[in-house]
N, C-alpha and C. Protein backbone atom coordinates (compact mmCIF):
# COMPACT_ATOMS: atom_id res chain seq x y z
N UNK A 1 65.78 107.60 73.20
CA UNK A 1 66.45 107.70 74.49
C UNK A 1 67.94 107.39 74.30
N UNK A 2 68.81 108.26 75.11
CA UNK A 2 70.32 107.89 74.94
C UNK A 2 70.94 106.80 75.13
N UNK A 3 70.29 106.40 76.50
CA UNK A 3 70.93 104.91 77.07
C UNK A 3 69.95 103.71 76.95
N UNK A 4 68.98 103.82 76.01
CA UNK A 4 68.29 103.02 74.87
C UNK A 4 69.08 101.54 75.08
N UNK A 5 70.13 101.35 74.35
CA UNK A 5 70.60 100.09 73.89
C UNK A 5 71.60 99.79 74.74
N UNK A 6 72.45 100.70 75.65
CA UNK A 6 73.20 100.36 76.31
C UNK A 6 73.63 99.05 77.31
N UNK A 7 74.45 98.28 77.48
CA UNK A 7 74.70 97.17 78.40
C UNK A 7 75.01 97.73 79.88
N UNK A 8 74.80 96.96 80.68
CA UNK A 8 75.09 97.29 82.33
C UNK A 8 76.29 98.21 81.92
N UNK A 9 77.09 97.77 81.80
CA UNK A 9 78.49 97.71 82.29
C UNK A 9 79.20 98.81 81.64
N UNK A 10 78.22 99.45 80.47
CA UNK A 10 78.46 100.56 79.53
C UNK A 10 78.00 101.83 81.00
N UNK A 11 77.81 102.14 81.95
CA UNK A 11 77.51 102.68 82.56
C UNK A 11 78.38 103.15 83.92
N UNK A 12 78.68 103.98 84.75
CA UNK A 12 79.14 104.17 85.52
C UNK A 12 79.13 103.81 86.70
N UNK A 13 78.02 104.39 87.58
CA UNK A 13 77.46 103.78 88.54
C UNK A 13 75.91 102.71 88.30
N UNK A 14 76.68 101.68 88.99
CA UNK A 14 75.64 100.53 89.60
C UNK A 14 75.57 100.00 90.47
N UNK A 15 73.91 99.76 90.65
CA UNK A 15 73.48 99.46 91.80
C UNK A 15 74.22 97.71 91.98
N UNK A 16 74.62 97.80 93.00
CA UNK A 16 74.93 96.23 93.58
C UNK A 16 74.30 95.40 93.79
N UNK A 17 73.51 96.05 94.28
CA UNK A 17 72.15 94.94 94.98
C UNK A 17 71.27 94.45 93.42
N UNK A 18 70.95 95.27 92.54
CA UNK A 18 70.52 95.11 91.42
C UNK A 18 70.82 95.03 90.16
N UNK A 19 72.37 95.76 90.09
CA UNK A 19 73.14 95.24 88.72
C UNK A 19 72.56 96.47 87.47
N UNK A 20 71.32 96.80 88.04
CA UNK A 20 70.71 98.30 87.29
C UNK A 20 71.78 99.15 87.37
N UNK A 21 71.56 100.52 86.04
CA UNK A 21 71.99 101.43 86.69
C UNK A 21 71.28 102.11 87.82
N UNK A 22 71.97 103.47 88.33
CA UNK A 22 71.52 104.25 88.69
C UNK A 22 70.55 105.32 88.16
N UNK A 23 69.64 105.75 88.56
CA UNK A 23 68.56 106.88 88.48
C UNK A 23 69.87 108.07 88.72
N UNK A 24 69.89 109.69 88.11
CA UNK A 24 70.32 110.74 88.73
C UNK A 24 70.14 110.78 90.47
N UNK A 25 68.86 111.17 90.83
CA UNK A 25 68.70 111.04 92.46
C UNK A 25 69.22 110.61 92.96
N UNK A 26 69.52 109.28 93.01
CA UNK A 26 70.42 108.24 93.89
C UNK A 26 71.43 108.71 93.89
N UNK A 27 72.05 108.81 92.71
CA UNK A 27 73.66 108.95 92.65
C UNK A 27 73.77 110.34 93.11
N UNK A 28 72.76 111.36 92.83
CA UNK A 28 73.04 112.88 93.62
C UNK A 28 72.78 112.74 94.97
N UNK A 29 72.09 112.11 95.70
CA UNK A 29 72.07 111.93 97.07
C UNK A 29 73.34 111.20 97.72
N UNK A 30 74.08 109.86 96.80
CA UNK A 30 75.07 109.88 97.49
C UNK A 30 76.50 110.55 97.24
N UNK A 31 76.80 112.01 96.12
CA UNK A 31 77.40 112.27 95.98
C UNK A 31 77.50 113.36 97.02
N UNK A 32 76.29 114.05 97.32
CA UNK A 32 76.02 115.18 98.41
C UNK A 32 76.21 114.50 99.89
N UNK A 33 76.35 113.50 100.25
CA UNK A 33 76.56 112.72 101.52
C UNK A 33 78.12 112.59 101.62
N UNK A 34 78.51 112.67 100.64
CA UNK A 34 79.87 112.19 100.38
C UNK A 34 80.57 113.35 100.88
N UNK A 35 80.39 114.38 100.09
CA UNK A 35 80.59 115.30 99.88
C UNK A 35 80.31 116.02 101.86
N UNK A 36 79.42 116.08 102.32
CA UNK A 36 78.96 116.70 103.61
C UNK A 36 80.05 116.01 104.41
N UNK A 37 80.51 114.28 104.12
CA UNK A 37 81.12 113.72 105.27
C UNK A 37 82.73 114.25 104.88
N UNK A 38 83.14 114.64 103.67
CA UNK A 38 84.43 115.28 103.32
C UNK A 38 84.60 116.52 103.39
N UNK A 39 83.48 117.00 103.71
CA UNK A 39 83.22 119.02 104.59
C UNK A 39 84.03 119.66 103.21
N UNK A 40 83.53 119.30 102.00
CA UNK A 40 83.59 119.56 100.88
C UNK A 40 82.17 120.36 99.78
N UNK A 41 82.11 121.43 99.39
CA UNK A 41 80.79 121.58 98.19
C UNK A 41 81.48 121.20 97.15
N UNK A 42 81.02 120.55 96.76
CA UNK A 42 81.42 120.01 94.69
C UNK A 42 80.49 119.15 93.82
N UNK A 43 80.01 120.40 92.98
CA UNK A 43 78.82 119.76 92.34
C UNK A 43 79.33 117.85 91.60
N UNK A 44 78.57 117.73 91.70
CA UNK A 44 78.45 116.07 91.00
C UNK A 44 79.25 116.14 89.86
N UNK A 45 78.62 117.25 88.64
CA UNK A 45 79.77 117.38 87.39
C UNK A 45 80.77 118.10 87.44
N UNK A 46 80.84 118.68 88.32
CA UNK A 46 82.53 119.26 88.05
C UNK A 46 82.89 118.51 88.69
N UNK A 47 82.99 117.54 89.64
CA UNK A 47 83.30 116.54 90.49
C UNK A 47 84.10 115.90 89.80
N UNK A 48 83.04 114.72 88.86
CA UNK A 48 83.02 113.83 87.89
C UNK A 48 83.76 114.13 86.74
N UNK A 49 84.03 115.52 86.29
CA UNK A 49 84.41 116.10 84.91
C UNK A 49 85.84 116.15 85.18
N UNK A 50 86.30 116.96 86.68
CA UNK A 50 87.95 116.44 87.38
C UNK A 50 88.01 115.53 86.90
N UNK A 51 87.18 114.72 87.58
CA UNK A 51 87.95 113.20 87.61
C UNK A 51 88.40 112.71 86.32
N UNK A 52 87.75 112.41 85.04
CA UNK A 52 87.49 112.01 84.48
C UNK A 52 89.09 112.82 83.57
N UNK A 53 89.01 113.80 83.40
CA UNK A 53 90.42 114.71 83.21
C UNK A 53 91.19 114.38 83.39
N UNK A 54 91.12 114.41 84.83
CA UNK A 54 92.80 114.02 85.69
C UNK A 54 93.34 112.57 85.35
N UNK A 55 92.22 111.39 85.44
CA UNK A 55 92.85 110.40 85.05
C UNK A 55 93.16 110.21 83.18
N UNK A 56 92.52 111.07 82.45
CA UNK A 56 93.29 111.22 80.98
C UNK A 56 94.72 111.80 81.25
N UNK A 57 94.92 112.62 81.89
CA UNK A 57 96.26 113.36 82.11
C UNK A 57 96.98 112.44 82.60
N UNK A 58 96.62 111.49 83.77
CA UNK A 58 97.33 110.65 83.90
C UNK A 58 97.81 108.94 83.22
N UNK A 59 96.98 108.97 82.28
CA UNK A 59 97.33 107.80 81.40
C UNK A 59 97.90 108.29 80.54
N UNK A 60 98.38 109.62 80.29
CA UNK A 60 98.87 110.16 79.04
C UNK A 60 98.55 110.97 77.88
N UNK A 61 97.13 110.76 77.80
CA UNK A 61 96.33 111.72 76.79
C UNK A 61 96.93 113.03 76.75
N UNK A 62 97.13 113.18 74.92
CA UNK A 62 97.28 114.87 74.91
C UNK A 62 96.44 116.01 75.64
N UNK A 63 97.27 116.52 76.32
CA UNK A 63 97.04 118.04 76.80
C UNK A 63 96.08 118.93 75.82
N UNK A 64 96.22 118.68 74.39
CA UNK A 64 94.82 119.59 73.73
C UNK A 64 94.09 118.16 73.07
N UNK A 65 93.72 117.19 73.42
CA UNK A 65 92.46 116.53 73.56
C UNK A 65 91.89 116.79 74.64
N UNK A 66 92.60 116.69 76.08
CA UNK A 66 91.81 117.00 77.20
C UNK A 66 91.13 118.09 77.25
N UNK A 67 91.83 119.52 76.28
CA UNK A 67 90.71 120.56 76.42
C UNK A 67 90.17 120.79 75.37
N UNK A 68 90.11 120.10 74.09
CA UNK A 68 88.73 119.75 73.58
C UNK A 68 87.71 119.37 74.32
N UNK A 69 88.21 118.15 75.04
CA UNK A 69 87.13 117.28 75.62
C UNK A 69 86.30 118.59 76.72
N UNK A 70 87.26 119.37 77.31
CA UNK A 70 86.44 119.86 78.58
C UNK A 70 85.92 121.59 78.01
N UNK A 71 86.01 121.66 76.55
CA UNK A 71 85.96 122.94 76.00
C UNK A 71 86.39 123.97 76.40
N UNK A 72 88.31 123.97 76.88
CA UNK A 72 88.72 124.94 77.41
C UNK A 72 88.96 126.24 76.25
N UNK A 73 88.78 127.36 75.96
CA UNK A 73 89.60 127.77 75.08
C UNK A 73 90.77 128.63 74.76
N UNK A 74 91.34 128.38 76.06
CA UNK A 74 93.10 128.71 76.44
C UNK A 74 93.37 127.41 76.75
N UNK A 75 94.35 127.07 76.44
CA UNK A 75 95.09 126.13 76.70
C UNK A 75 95.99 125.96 78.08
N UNK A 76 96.12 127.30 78.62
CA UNK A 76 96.69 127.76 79.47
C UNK A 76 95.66 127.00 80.97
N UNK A 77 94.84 126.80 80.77
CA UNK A 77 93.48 126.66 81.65
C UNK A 77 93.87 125.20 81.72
N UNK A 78 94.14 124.47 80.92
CA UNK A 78 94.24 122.92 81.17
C UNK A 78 95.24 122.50 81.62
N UNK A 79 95.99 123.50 81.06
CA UNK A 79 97.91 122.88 81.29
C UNK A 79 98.17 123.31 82.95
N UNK A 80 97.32 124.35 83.42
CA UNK A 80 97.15 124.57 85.02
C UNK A 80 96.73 123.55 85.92
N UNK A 81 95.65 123.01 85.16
CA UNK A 81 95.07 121.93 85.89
C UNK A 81 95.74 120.09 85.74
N UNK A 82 95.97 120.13 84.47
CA UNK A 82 96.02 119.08 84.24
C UNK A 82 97.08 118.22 83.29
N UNK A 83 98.49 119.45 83.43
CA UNK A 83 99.15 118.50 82.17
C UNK A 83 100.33 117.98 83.68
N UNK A 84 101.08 117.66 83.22
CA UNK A 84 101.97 117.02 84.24
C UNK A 84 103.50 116.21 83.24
N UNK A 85 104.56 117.11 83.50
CA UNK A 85 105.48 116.72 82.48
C UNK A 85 106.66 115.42 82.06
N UNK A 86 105.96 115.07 83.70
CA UNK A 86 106.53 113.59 83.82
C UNK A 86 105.71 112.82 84.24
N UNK A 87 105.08 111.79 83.33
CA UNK A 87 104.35 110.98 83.85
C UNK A 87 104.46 110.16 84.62
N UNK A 88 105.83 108.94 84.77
CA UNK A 88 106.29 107.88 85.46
C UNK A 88 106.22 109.01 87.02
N UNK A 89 106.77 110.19 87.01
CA UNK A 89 107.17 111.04 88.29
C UNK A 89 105.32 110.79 89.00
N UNK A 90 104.84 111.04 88.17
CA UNK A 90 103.31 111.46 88.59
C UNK A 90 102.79 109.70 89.19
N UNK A 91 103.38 108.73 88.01
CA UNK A 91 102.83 107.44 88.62
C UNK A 91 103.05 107.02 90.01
N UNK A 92 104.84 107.46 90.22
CA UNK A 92 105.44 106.77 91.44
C UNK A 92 104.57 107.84 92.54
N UNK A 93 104.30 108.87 92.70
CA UNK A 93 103.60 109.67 93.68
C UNK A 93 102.09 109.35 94.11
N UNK A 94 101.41 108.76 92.75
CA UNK A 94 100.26 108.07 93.08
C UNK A 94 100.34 106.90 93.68
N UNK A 95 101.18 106.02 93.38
CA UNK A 95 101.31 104.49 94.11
C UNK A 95 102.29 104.66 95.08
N UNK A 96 102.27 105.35 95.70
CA UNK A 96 103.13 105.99 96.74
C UNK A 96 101.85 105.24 97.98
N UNK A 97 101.90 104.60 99.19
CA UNK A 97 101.06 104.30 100.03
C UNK A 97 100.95 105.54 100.81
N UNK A 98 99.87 105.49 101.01
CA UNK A 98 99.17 106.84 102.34
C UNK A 98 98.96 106.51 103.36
N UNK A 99 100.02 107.56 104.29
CA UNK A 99 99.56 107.17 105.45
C UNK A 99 98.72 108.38 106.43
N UNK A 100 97.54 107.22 106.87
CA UNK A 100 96.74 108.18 107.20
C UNK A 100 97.06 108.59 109.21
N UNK A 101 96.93 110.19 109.13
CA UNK A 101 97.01 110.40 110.56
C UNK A 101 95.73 110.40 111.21
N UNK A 102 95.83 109.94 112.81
CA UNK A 102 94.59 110.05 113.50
C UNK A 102 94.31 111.14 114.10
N UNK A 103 93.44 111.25 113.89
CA UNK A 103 92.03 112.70 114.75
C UNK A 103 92.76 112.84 116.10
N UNK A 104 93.10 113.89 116.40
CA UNK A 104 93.81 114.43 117.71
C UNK A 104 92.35 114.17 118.73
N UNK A 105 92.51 113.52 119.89
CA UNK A 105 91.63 113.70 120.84
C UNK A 105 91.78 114.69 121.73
N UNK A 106 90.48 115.80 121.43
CA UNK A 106 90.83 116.53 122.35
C UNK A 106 90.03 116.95 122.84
């Protein structure tokens, strides 16, 4: 088995209440909830596979490790998605505070 020897914490999602990981199911039921309340479709792994990208791009990782990692084989395909030529530019825009607008009553 893969996750055989693994420690909690070697894991992604965990349960709170139990400190276990997660089963697939669980975590696909609350990714599809998530997903319905953000009037969004996005499978779980391409979800997760973004994510996981975007924040290499954003700590810095080379632009052709990231598409090793995601088996692009244009380079052109990653550098669309995911290179970004100033990083500090990219930091200050993320820690930038959001402000959120309210739902028009109408």
């Amino acid at each position: 088995m893969l996750c055989a020897d693994k420690l909690p914490e070697a894991y992604v999602f965990l349960n709170p209440r139990t400190g276990r990981p997660y089963t697939i199911k669980p975590v696909n039921n609350m990714w599809n909830e998530a997903c319905k309340q953000a009037e969004v479709q996005i499978q779980l792994k391409n979800g997760t596979r973004h994510s996981v990208a975007s924040q290499a791009a954003t700590a810095g990782v080379p632009i052709q490790a990231i598409q090793g990692v995601l088996g692009y084989t244009d380079i052109r395909t990653t550098m669309d998605n995911y290179a970004c030529t100033d990083l500090s530019a990219r930091m200050v825009v993320f820690a930038a505070p959001v402000q959120r607008i309210p739902k028009p009553r109408w």
